[in-house]
Protein backbone atom coordinates (compact mmCIF):
# COMPACT_ATOMS: atom_id res chain seq x y z
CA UNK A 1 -87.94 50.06 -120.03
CA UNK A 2 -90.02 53.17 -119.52
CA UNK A 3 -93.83 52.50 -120.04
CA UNK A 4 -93.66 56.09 -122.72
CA UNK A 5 -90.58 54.13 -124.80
CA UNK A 6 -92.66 51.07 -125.14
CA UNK A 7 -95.70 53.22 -126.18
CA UNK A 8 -93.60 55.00 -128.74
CA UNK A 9 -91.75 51.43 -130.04
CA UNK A 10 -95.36 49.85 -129.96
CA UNK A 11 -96.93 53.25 -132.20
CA UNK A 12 -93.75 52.99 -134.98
CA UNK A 13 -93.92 49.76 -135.49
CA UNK A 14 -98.23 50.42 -135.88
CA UNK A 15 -97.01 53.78 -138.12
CA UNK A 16 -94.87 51.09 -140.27
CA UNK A 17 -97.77 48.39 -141.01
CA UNK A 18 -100.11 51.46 -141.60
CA UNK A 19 -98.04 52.40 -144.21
CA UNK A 20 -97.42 48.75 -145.32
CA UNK A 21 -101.16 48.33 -146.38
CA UNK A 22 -100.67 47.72 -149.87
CA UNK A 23 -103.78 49.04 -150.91
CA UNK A 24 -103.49 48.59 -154.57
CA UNK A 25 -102.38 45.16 -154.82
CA UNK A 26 -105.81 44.35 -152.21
CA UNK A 27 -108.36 46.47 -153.82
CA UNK A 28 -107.23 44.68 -157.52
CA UNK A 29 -107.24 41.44 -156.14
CA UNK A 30 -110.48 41.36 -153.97
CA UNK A 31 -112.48 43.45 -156.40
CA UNK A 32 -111.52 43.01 -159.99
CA UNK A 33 -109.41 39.67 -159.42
CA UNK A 34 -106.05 41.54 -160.94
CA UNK A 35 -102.31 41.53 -159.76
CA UNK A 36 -101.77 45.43 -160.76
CA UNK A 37 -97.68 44.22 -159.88
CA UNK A 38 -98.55 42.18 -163.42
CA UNK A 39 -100.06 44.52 -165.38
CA UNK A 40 -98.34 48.49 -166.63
CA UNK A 41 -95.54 49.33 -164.49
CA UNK A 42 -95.68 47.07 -162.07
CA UNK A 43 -95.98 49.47 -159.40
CA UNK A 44 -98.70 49.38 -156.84
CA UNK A 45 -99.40 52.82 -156.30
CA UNK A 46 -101.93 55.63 -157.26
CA UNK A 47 -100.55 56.01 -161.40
CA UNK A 48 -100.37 52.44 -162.36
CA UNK A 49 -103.94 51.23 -160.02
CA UNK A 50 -105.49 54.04 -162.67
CA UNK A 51 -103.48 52.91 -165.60
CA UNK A 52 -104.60 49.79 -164.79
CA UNK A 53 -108.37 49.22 -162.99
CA UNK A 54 -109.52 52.72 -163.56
CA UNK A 55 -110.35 56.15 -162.54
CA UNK A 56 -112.27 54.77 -159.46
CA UNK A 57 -109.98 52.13 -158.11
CA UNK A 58 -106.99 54.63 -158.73
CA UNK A 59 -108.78 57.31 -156.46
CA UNK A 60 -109.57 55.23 -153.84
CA UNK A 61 -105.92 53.43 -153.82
CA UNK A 62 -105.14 57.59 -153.85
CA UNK A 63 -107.12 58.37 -150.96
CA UNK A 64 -106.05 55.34 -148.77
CA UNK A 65 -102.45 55.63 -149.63
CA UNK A 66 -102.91 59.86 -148.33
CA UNK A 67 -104.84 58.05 -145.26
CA UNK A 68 -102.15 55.44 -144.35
CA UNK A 69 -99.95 58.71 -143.96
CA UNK A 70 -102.01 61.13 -142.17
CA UNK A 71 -103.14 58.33 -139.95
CA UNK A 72 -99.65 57.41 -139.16
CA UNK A 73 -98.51 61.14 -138.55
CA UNK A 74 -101.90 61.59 -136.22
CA UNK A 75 -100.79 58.27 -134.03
CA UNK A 76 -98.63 60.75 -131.42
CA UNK A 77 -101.59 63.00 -131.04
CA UNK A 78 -104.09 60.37 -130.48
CA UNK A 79 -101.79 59.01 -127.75
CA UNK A 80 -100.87 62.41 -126.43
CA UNK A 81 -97.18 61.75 -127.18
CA UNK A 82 -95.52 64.85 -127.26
CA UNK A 83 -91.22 64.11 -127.16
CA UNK A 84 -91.10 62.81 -129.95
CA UNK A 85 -92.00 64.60 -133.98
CA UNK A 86 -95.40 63.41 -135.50
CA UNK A 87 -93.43 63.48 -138.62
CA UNK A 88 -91.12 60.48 -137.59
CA UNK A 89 -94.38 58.37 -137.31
CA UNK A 90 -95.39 59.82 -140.74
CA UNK A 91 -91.98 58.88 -142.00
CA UNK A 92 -92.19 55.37 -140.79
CA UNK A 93 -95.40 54.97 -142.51
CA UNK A 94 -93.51 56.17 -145.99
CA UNK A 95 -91.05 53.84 -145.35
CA UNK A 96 -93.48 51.05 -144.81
CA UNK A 97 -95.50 51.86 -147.83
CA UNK A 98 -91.77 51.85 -149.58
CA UNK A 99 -90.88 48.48 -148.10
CA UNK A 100 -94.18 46.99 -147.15
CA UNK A 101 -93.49 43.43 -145.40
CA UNK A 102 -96.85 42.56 -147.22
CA UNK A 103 -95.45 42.68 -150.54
CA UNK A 104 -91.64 41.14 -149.68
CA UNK A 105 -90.22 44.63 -149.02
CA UNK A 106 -91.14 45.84 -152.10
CA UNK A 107 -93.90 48.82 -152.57
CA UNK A 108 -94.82 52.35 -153.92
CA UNK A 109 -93.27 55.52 -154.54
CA UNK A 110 -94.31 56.94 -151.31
CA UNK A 111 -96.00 60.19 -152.99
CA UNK A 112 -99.47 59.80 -151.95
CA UNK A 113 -98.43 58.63 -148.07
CA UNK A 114 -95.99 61.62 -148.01
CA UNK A 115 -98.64 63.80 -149.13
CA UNK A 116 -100.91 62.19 -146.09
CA UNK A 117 -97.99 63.06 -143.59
CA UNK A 118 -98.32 66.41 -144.82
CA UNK A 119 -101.79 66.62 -144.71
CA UNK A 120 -101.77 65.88 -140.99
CA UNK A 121 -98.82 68.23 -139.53
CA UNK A 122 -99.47 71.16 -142.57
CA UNK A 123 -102.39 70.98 -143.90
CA UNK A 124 -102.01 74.06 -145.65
CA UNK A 125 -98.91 72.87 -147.20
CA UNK A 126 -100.74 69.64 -148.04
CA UNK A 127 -103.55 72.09 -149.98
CA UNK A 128 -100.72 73.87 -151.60
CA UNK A 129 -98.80 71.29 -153.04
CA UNK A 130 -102.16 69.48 -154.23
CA UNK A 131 -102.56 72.68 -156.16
CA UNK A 132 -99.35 72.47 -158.11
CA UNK A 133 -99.26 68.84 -158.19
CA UNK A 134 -103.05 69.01 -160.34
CA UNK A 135 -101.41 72.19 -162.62
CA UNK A 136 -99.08 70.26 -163.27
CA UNK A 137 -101.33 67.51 -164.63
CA UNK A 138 -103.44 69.59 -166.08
CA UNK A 139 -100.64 71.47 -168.46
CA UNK A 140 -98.41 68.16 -168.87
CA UNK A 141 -100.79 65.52 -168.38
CA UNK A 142 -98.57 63.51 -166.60
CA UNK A 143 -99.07 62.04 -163.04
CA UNK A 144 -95.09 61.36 -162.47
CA UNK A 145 -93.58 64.41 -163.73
CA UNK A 146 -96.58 66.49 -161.60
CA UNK A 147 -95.36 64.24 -158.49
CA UNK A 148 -91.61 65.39 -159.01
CA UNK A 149 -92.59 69.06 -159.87
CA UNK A 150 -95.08 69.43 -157.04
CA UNK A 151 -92.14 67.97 -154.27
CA UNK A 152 -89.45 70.14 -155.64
CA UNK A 153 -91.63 73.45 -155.15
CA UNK A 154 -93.38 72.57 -151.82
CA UNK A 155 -89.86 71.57 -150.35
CA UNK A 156 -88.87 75.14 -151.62
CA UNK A 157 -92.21 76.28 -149.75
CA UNK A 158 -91.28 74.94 -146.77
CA UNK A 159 -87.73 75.96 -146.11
CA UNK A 160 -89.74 79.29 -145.49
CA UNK A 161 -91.21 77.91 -142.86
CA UNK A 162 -88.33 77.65 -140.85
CA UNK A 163 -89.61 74.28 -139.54
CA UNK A 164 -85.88 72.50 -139.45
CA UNK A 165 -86.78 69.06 -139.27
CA UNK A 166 -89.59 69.29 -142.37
CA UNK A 167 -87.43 70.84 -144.34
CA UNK A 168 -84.82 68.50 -144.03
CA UNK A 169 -87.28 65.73 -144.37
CA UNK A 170 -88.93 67.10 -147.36
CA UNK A 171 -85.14 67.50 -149.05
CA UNK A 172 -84.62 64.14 -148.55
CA UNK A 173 -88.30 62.74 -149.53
CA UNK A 174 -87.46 64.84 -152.60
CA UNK A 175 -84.35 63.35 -153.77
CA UNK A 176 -85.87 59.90 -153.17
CA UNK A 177 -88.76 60.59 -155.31
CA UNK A 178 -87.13 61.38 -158.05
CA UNK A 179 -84.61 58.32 -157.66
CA UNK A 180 -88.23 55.86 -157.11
CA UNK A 181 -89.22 58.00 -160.97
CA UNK A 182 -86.06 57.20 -162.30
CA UNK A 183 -87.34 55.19 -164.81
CA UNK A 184 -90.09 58.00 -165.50
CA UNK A 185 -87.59 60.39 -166.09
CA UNK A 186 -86.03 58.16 -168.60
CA UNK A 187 -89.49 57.77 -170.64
CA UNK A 188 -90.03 61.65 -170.24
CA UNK A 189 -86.69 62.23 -171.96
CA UNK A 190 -87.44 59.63 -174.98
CA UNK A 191 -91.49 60.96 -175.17
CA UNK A 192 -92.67 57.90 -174.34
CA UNK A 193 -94.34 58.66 -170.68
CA UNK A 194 -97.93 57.17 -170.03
CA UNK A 195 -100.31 60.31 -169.74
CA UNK A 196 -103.65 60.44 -168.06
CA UNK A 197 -106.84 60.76 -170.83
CA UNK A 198 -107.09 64.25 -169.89
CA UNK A 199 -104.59 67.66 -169.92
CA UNK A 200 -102.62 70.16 -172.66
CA UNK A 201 -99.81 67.19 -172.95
CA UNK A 202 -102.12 64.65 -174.21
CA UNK A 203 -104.23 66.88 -176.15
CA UNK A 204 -100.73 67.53 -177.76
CA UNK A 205 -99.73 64.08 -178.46
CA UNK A 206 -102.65 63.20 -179.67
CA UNK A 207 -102.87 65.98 -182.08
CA UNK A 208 -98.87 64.74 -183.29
CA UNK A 209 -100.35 61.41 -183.85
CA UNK A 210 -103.31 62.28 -186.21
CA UNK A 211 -100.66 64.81 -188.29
């Protein structure tokens, strides 16, 4: 086999287990001695690590789960690989943080990890869709419903770009985020969506609740 097919193999399979870090489910156990897949939603990601262990433990799960992405989507320039997309070792890193083989297949909803690919091959993009994605929170106060907002505009942003394979790659990312939020969407509809301590949405709720 060619020594550059090997080094490519040998780099997804490192892009995969980047993204397979399941860095809420670690930082819970070793530091507050909590299974965050027993506690909220279950989920291990960014919302729930916040929900769950705090402001502090959910930015840090944040930043590691952008880092796992970016990382990933950096491996081909590190190497100097050049036939093959950066963004295919981003998206192997999304699907290992999806289906991490640390937590039996199971995992996140790939929104911080995509946001990390994005960082790495756009970063402008990345700093755009950061900016809707904390509007967002800001007016609704919630993190899910920012997450689906923020992909369905910077997938609109970056069919502009003319960059073929992002775009399709951010169509599809999109669609799967809001199938992971399903279950968001469903709380959304019935007003009963966990909100962050902060934002217009749960000044408003709040407000309903004392009338």
């Amino acid at each position: 086999m060619n020594s550059n097919i090997e080094q490519i193999i040998i780099l997804l399979v490192v892009a995969y287990l980047l993204g397979s870090i399941p860095s809420g489910v670690w930082i819970g156990k070793v530091f507050f001695h909590v299974d965050i897949r027993r506690h909220g939603s279950g989920n291990i990601g960014t919302t729930n690590t916040y929900r769950v262990l705090g402001p502090i433990a959910g930015s840090i799960v944040m930043a590691l789960d952008i880092s796992k992405g970016a990382l990933a989507t950096l491996l081909p320039t590190f190497f100097h690989i050049t036939t093959i997309s950066p963004l295919v070792f981003g998206l192997m890193a999304i699907l290992g943080h999806t289906f991490s083989i640390f937590d039996k297949f199971k995992g996140g909803k790939a929104v911080a990890t995509s946001a990390g690919m994005l960082l790495a091959y756009k970063p402008v993009l990345f700093f755009v869709a950061a900016g809707i994605w904390i509007l967002v929170i800001l007016l609704t106060s919630m993190v899910s419903l920012a997450s689906m907002i923020g992909f369905t505009l910077i997938t609109i942003v970056i069919f502009f770009t003319h960059d073929v394979f992002l775009s399709i790659l951010a169509a599809i990312l999109t669609v799967f985020i809001f199938y992971r939020h399903r279950s968001n969407i469903s709380r959304i509809r019935n007003g009963t969506e966990s909100m962050v301590p902060f934002g217009l949405g749960n000044m408003i709720r709040n407000k309903k609740k004392s009338n």
